[in-house]
PDB file of N, CA and C in Angstrom:
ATOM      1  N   UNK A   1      51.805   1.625  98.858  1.00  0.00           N
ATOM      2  CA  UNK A   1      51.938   3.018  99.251  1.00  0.00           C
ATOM      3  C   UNK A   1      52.470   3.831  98.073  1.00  0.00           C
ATOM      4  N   UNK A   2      51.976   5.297  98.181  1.00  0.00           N
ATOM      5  CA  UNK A   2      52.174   6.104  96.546  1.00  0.00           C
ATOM      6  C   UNK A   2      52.681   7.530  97.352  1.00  0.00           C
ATOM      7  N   UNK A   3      53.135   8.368  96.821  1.00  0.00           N
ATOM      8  CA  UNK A   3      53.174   9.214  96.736  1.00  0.00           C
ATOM      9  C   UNK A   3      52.169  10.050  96.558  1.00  0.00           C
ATOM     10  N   UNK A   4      51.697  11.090  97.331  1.00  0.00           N
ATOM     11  CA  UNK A   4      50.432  12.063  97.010  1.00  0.00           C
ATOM     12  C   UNK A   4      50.802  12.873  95.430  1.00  0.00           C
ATOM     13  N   UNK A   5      52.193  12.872  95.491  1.00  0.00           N
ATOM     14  CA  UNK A   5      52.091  13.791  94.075  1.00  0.00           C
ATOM     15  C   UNK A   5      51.606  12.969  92.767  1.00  0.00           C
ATOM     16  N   UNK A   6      52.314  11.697  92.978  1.00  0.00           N
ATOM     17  CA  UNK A   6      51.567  11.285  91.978  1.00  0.00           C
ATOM     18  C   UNK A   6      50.302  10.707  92.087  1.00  0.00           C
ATOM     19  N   UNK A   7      49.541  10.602  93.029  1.00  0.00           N
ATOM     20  CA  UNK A   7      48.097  10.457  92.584  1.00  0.00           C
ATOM     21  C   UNK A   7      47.071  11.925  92.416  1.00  0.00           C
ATOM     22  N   UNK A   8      47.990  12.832  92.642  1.00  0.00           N
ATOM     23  CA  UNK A   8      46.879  14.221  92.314  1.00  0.00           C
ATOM     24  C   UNK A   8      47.276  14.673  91.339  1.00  0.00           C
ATOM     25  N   UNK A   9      45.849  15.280  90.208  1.00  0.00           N
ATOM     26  CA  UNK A   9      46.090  15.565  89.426  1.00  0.00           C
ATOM     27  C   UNK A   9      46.698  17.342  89.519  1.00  0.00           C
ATOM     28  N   UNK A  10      46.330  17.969  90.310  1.00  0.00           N
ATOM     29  CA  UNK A  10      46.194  19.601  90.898  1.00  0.00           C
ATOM     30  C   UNK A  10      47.031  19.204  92.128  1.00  0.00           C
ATOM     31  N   UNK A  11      48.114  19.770  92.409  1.00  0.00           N
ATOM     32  CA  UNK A  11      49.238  20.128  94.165  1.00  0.00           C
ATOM     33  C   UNK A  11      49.844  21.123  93.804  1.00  0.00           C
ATOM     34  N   UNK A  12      48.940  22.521  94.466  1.00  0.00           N
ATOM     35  CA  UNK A  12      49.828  23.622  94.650  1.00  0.00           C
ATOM     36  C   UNK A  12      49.801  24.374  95.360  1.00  0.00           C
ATOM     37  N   UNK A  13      50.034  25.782  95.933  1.00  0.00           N
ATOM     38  CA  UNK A  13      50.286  26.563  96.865  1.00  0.00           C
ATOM     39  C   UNK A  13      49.960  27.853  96.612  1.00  0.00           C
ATOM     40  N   UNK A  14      49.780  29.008  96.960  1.00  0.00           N
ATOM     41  CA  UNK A  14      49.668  29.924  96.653  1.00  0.00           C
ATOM     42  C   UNK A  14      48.921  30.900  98.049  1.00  0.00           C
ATOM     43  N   UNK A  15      49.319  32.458  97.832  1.00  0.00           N
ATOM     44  CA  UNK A  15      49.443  33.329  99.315  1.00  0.00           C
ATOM     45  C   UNK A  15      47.872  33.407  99.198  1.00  0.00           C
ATOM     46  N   UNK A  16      46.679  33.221 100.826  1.00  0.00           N
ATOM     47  CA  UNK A  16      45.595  33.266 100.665  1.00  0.00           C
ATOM     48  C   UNK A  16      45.657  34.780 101.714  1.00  0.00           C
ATOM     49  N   UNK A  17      46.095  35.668 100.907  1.00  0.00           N
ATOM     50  CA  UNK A  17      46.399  37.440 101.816  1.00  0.00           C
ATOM     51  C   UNK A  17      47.933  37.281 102.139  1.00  0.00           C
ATOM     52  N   UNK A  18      48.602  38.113 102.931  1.00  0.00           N
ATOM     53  CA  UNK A  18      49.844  37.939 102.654  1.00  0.00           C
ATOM     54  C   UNK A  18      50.094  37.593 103.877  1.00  0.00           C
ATOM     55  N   UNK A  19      49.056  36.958 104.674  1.00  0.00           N
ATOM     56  CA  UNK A  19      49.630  36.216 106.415  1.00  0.00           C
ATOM     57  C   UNK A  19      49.611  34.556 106.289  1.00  0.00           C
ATOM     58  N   UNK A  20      48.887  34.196 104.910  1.00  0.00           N
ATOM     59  CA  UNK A  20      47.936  32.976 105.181  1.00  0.00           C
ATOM     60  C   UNK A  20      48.977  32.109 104.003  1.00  0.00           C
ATOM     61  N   UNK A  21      49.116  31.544 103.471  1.00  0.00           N
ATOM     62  CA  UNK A  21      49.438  29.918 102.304  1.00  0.00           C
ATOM     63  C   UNK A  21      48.388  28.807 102.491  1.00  0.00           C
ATOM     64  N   UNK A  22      47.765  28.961 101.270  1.00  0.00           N
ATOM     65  CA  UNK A  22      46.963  28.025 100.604  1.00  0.00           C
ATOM     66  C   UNK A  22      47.374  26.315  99.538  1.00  0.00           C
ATOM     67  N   UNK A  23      47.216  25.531 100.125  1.00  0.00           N
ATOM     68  CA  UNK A  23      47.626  24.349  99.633  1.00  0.00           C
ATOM     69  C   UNK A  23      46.211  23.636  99.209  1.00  0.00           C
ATOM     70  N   UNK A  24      46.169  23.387  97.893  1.00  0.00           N
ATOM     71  CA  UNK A  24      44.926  22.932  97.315  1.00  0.00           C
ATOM     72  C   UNK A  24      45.486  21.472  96.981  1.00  0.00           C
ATOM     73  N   UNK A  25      44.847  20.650  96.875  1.00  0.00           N
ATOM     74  CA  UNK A  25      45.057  19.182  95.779  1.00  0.00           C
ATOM     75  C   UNK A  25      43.864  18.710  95.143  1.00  0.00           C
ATOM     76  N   UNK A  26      43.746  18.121  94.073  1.00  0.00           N
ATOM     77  CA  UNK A  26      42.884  18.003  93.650  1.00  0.00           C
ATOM     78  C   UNK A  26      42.923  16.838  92.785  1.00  0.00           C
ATOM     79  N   UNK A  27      41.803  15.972  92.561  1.00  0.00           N
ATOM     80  CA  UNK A  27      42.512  14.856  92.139  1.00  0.00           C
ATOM     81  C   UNK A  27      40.998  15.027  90.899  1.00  0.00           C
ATOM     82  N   UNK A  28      41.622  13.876  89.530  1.00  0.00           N
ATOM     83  CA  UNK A  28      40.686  13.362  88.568  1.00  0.00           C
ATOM     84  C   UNK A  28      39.698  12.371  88.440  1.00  0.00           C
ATOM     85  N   UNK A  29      39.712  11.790  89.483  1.00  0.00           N
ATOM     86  CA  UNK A  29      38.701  10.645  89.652  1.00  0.00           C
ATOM     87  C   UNK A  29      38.607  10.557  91.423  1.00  0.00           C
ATOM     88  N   UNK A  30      37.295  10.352  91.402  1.00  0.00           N
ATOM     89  CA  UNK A  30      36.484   9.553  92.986  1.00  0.00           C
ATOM     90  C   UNK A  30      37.660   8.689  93.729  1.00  0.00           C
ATOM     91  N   UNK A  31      37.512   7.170  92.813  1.00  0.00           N
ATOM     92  CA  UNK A  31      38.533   6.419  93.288  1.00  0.00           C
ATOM     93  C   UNK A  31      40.160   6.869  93.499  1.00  0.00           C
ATOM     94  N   UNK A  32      40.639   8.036  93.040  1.00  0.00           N
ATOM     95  CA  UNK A  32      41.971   8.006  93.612  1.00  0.00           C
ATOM     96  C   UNK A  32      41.750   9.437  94.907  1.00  0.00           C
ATOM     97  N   UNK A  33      40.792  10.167  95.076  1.00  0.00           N
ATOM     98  CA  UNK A  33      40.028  11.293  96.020  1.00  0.00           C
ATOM     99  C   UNK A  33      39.953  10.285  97.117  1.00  0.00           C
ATOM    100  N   UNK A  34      38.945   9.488  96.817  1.00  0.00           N
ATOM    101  CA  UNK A  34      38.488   8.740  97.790  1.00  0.00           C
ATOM    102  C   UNK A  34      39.944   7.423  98.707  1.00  0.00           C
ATOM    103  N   UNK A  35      40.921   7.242  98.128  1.00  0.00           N
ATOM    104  CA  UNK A  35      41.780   6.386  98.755  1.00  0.00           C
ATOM    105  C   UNK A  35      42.934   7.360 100.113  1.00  0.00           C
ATOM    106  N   UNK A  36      43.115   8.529  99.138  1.00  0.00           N
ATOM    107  CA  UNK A  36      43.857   9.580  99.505  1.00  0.00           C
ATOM    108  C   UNK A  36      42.703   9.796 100.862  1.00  0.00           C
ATOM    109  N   UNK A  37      41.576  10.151 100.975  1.00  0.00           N
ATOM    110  CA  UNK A  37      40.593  11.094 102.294  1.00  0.00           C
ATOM    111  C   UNK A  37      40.589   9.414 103.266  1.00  0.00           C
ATOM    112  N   UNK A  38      40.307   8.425 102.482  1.00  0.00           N
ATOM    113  CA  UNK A  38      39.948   7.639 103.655  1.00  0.00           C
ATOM    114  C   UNK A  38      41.450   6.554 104.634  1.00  0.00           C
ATOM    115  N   UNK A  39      42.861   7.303 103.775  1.00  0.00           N
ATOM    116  CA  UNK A  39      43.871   6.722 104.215  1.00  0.00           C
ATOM    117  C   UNK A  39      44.191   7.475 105.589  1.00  0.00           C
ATOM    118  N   UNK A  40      43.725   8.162 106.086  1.00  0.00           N
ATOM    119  CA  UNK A  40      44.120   8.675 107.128  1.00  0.00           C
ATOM    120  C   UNK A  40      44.753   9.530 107.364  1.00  0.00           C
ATOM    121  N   UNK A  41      45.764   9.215 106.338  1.00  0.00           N
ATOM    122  CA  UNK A  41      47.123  10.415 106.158  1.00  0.00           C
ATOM    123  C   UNK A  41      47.131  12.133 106.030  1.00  0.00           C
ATOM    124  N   UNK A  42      45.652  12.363 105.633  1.00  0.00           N
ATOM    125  CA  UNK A  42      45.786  14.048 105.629  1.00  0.00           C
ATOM    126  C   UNK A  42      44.888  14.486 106.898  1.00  0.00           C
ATOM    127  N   UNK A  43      46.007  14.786 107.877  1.00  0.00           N
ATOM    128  CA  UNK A  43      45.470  15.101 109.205  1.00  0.00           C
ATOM    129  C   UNK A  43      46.448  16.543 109.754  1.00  0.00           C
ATOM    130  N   UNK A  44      45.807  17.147 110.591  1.00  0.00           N
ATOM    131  CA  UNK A  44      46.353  18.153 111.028  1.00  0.00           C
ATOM    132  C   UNK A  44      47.952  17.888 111.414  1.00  0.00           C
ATOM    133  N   UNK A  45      48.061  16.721 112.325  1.00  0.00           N
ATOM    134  CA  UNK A  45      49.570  15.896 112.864  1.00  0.00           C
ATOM    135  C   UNK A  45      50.439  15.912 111.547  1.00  0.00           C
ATOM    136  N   UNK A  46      50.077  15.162 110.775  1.00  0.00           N
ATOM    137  CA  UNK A  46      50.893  15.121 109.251  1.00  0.00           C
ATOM    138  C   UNK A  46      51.379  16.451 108.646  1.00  0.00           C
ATOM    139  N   UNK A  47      50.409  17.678 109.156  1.00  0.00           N
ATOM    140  CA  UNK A  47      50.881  18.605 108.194  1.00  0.00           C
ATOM    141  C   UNK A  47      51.710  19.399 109.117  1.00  0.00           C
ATOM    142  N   UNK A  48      51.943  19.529 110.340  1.00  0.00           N
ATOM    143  CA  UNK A  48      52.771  20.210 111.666  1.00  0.00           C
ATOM    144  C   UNK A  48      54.067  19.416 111.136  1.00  0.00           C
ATOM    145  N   UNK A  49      54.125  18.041 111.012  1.00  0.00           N
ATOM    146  CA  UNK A  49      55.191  17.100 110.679  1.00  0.00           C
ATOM    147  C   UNK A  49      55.794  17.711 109.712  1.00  0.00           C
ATOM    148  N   UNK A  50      54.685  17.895 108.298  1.00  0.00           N
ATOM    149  CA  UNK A  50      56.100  18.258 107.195  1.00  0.00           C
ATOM    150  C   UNK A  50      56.299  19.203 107.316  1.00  0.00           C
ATOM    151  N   UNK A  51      55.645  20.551 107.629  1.00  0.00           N
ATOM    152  CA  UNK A  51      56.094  21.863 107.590  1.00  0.00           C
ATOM    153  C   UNK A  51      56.507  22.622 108.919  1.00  0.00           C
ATOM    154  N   UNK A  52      56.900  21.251 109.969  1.00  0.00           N
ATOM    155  CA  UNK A  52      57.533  22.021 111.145  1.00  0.00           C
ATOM    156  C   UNK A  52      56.474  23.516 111.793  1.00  0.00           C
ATOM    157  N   UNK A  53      55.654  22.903 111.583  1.00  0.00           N
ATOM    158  CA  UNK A  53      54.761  24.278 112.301  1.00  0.00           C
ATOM    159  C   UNK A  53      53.640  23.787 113.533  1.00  0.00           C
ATOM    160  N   UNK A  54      53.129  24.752 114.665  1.00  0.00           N
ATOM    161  CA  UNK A  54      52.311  24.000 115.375  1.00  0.00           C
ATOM    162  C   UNK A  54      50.733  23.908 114.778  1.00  0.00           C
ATOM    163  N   UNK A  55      50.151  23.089 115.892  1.00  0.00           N
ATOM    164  CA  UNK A  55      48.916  22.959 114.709  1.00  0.00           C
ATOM    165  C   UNK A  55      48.042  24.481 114.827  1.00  0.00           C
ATOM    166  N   UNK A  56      48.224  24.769 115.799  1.00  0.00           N
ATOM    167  CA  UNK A  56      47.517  26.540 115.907  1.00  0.00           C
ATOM    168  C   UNK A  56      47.670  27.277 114.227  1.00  0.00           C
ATOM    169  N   UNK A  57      48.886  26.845 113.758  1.00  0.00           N
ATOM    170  CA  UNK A  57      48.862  27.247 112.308  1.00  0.00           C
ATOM    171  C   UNK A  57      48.674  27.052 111.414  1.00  0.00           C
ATOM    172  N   UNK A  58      47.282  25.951 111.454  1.00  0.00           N
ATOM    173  CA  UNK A  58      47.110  25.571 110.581  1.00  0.00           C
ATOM    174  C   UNK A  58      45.428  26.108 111.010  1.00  0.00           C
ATOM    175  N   UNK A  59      44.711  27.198 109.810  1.00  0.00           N
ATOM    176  CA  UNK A  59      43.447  27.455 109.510  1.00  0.00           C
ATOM    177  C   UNK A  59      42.440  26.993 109.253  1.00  0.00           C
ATOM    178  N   UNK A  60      42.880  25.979 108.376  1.00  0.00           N
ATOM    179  CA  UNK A  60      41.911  25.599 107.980  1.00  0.00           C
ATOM    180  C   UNK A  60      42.192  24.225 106.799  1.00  0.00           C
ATOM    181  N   UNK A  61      41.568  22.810 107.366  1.00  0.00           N
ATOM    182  CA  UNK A  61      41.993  21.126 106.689  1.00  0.00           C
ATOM    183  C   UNK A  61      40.826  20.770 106.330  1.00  0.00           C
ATOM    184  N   UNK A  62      40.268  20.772 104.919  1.00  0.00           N
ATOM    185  CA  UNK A  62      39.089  20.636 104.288  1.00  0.00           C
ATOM    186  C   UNK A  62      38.880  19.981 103.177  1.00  0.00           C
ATOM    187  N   UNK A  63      38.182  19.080 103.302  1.00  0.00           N
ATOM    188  CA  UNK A  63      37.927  17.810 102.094  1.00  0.00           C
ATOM    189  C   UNK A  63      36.492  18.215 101.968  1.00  0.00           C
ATOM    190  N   UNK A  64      36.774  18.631 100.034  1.00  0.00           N
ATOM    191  CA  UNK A  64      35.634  19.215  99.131  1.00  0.00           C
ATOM    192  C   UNK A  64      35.244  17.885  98.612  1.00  0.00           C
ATOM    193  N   UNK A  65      34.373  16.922  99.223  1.00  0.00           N
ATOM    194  CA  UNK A  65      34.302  15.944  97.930  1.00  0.00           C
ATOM    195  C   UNK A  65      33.269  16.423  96.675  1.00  0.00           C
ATOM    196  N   UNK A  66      32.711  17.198  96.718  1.00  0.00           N
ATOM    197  CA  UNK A  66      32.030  17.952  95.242  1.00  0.00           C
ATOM    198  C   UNK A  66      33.530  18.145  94.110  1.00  0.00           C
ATOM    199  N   UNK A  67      34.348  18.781  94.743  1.00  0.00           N
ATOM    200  CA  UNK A  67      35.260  18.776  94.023  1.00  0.00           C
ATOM    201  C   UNK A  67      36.565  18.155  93.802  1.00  0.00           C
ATOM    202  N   UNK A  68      36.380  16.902  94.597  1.00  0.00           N
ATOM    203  CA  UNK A  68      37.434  15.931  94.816  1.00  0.00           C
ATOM    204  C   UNK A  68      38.752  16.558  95.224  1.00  0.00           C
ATOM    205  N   UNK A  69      38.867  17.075  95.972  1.00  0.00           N
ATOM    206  CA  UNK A  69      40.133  17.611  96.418  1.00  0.00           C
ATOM    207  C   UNK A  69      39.995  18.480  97.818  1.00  0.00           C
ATOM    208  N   UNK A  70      40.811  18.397  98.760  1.00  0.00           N
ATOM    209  CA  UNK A  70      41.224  19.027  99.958  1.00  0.00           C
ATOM    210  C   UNK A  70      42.432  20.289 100.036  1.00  0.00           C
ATOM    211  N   UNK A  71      42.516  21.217 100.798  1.00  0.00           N
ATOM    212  CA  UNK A  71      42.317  22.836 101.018  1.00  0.00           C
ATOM    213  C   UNK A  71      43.175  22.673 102.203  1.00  0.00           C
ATOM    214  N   UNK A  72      44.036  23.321 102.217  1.00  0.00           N
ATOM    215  CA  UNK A  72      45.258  23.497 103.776  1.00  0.00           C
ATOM    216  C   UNK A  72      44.997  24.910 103.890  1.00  0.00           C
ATOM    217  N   UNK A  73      44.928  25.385 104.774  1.00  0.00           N
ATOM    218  CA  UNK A  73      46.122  26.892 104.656  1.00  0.00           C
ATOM    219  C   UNK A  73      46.159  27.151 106.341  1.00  0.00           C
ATOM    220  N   UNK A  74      47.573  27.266 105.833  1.00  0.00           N
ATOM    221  CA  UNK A  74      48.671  27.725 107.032  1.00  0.00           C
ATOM    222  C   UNK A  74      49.050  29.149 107.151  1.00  0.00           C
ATOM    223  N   UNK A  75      49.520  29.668 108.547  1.00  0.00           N
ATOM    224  CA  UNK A  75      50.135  30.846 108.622  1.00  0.00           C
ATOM    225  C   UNK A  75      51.412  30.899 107.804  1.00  0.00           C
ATOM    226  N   UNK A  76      51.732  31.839 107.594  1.00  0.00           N
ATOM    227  CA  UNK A  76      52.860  32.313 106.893  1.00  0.00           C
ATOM    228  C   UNK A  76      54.179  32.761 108.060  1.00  0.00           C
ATOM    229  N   UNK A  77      54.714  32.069 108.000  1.00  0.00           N
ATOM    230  CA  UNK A  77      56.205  32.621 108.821  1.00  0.00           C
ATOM    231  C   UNK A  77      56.377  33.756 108.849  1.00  0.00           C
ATOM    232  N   UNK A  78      56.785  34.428 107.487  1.00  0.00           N
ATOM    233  CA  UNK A  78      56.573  35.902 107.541  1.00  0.00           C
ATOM    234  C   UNK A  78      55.453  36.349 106.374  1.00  0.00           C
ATOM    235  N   UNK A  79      55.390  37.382 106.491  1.00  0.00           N
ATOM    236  CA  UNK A  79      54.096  38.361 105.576  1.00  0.00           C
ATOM    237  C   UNK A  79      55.122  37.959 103.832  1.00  0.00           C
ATOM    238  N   UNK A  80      53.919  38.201 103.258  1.00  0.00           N
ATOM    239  CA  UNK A  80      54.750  38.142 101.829  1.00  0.00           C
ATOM    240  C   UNK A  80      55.385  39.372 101.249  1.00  0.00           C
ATOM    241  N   UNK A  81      56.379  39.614 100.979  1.00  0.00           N
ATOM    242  CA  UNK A  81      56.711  40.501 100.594  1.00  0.00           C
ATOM    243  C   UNK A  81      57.770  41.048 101.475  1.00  0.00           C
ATOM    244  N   UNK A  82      57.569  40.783 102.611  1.00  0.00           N
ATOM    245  CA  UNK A  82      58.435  41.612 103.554  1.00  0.00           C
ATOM    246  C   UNK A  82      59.973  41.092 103.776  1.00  0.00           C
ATOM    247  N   UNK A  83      60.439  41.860 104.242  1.00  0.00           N
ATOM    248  CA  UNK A  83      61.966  41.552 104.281  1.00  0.00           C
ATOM    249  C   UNK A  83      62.997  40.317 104.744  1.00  0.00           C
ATOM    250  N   UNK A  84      63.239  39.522 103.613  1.00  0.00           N
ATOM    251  CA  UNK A  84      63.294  37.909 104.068  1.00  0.00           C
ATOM    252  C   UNK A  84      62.518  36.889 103.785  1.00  0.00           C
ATOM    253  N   UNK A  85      60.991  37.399 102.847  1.00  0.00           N
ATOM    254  CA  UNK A  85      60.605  36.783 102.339  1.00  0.00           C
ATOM    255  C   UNK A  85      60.910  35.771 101.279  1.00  0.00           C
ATOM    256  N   UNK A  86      61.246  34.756 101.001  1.00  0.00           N
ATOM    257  CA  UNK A  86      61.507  33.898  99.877  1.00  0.00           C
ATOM    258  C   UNK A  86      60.594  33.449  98.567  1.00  0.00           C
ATOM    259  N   UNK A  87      59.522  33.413  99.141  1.00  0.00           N
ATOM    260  CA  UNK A  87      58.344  33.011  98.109  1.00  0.00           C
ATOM    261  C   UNK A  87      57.532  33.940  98.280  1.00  0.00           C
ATOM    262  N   UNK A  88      57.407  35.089  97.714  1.00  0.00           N
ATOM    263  CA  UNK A  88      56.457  36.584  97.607  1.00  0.00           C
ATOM    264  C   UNK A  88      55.202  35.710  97.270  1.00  0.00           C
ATOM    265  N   UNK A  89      54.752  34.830  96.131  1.00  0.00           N
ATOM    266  CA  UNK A  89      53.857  34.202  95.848  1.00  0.00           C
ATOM    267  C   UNK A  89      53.294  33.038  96.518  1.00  0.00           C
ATOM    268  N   UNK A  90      53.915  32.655  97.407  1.00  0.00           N
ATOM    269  CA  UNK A  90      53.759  31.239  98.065  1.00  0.00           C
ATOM    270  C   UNK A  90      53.661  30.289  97.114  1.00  0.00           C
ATOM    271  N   UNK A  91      53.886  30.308  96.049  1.00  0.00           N
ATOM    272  CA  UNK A  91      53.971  29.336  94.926  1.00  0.00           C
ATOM    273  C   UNK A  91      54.685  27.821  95.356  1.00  0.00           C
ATOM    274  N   UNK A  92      55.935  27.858  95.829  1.00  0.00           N
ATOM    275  CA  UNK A  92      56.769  27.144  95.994  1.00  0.00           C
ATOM    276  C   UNK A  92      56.465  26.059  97.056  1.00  0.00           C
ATOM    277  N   UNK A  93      54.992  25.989  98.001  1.00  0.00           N
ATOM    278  CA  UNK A  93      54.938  25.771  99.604  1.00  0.00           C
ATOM    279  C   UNK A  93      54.757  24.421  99.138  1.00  0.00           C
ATOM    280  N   UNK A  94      54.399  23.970  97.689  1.00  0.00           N
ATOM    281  CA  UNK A  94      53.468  22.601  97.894  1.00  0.00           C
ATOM    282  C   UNK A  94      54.375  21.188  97.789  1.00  0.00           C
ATOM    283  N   UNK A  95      55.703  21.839  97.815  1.00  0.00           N
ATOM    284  CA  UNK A  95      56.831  20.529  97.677  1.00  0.00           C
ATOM    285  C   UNK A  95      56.256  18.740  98.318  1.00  0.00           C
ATOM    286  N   UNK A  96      56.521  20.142  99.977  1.00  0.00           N
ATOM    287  CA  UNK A  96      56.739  18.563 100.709  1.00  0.00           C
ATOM    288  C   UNK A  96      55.270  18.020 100.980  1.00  0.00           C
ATOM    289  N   UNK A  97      53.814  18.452 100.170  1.00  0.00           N
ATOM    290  CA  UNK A  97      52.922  17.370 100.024  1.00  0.00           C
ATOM    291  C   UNK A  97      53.257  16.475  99.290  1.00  0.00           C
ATOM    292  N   UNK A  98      53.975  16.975  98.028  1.00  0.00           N
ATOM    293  CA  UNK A  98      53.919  16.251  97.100  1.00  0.00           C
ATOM    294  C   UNK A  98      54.941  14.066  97.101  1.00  0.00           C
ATOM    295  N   UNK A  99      55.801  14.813  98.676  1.00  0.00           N
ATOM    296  CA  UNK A  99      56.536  13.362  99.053  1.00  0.00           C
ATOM    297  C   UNK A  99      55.628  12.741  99.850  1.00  0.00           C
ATOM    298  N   UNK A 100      54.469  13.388 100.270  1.00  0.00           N
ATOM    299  CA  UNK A 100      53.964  12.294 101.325  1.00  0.00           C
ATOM    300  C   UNK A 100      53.673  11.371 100.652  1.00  0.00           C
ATOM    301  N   UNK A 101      53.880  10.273 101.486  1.00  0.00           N
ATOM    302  CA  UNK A 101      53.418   8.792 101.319  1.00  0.00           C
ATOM    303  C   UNK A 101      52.004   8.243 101.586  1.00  0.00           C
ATOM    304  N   UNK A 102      50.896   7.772 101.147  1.00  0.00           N
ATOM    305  CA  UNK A 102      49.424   7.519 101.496  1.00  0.00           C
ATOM    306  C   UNK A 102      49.437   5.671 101.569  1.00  0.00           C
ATOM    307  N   UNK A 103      49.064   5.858 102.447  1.00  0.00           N
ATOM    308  CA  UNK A 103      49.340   4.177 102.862  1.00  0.00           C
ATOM    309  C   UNK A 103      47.914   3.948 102.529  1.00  0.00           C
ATOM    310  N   UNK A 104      47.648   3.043 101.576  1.00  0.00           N
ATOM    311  CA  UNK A 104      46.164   2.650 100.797  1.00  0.00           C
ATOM    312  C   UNK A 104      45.638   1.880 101.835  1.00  0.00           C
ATOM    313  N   UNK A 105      46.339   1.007 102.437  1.00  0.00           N
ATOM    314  CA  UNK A 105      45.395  -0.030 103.510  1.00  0.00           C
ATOM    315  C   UNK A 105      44.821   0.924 104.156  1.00  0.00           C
ATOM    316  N   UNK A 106      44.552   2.221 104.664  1.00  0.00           N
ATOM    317  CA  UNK A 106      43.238   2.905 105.358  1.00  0.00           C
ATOM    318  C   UNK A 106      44.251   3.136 106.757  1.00  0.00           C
ATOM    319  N   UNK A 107      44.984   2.317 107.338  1.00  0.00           N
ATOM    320  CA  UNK A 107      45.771   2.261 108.522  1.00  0.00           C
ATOM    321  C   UNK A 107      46.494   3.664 108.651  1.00  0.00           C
ATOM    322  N   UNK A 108      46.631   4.845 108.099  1.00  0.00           N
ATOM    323  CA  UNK A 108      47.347   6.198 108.263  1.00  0.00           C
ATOM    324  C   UNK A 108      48.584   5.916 108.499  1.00  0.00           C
TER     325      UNK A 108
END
């Protein structure tokens, strides 16, 4: 078992409009794309888990294999910018992919 951060070469975040956060990953080779999509582990359940949100908030869970990498985006707690905002950029959102754990045996 690995860490997603270290098998992607690309984990980051960024505001997709100022309601939405975009989580991209992207990896350098097939074989480490391909262990990550067929471990099970990037599922709607997993991502409610790390970011405490329901799955209604989550838009949109998409594996590009043209471009070896998978696409999150979640609602935004609050609008960017607005009062109480912390991350105006959503820059900061892609932490807690980066601890998940990918269990290689395929078992999720």
């Amino acid at each position: 078992m690995t860490q997603l951060g270290d098998l992607a070469k690309v984990l980051r975040s960024k505001n997709s409009g100022p309601f939405e956060i975009t989580l991209d990953v992207l990896f350098d080779s097939k074989e480490q794309y391909d262990k990550v999509k067929q471990s099970g582990c990037i599922t709607k359940r997993t991502i409610c888990e790390l970011y405490q949100i329901k799955e209604e908030q989550i838009h949109h869970l998409v594996f590009f294999d043209q471009a070896l990498g998978f696409k999150i985006t979640i609602s935004r707690d609050i609008s960017s910018g607005n009062v109480g905002d912390r991350d105006v950029y959503g820059a900061q959102q892609h932490a807690p992919l980066m601890k998940l754990t990918i269990d290689h045996s395929g078992e999720g």
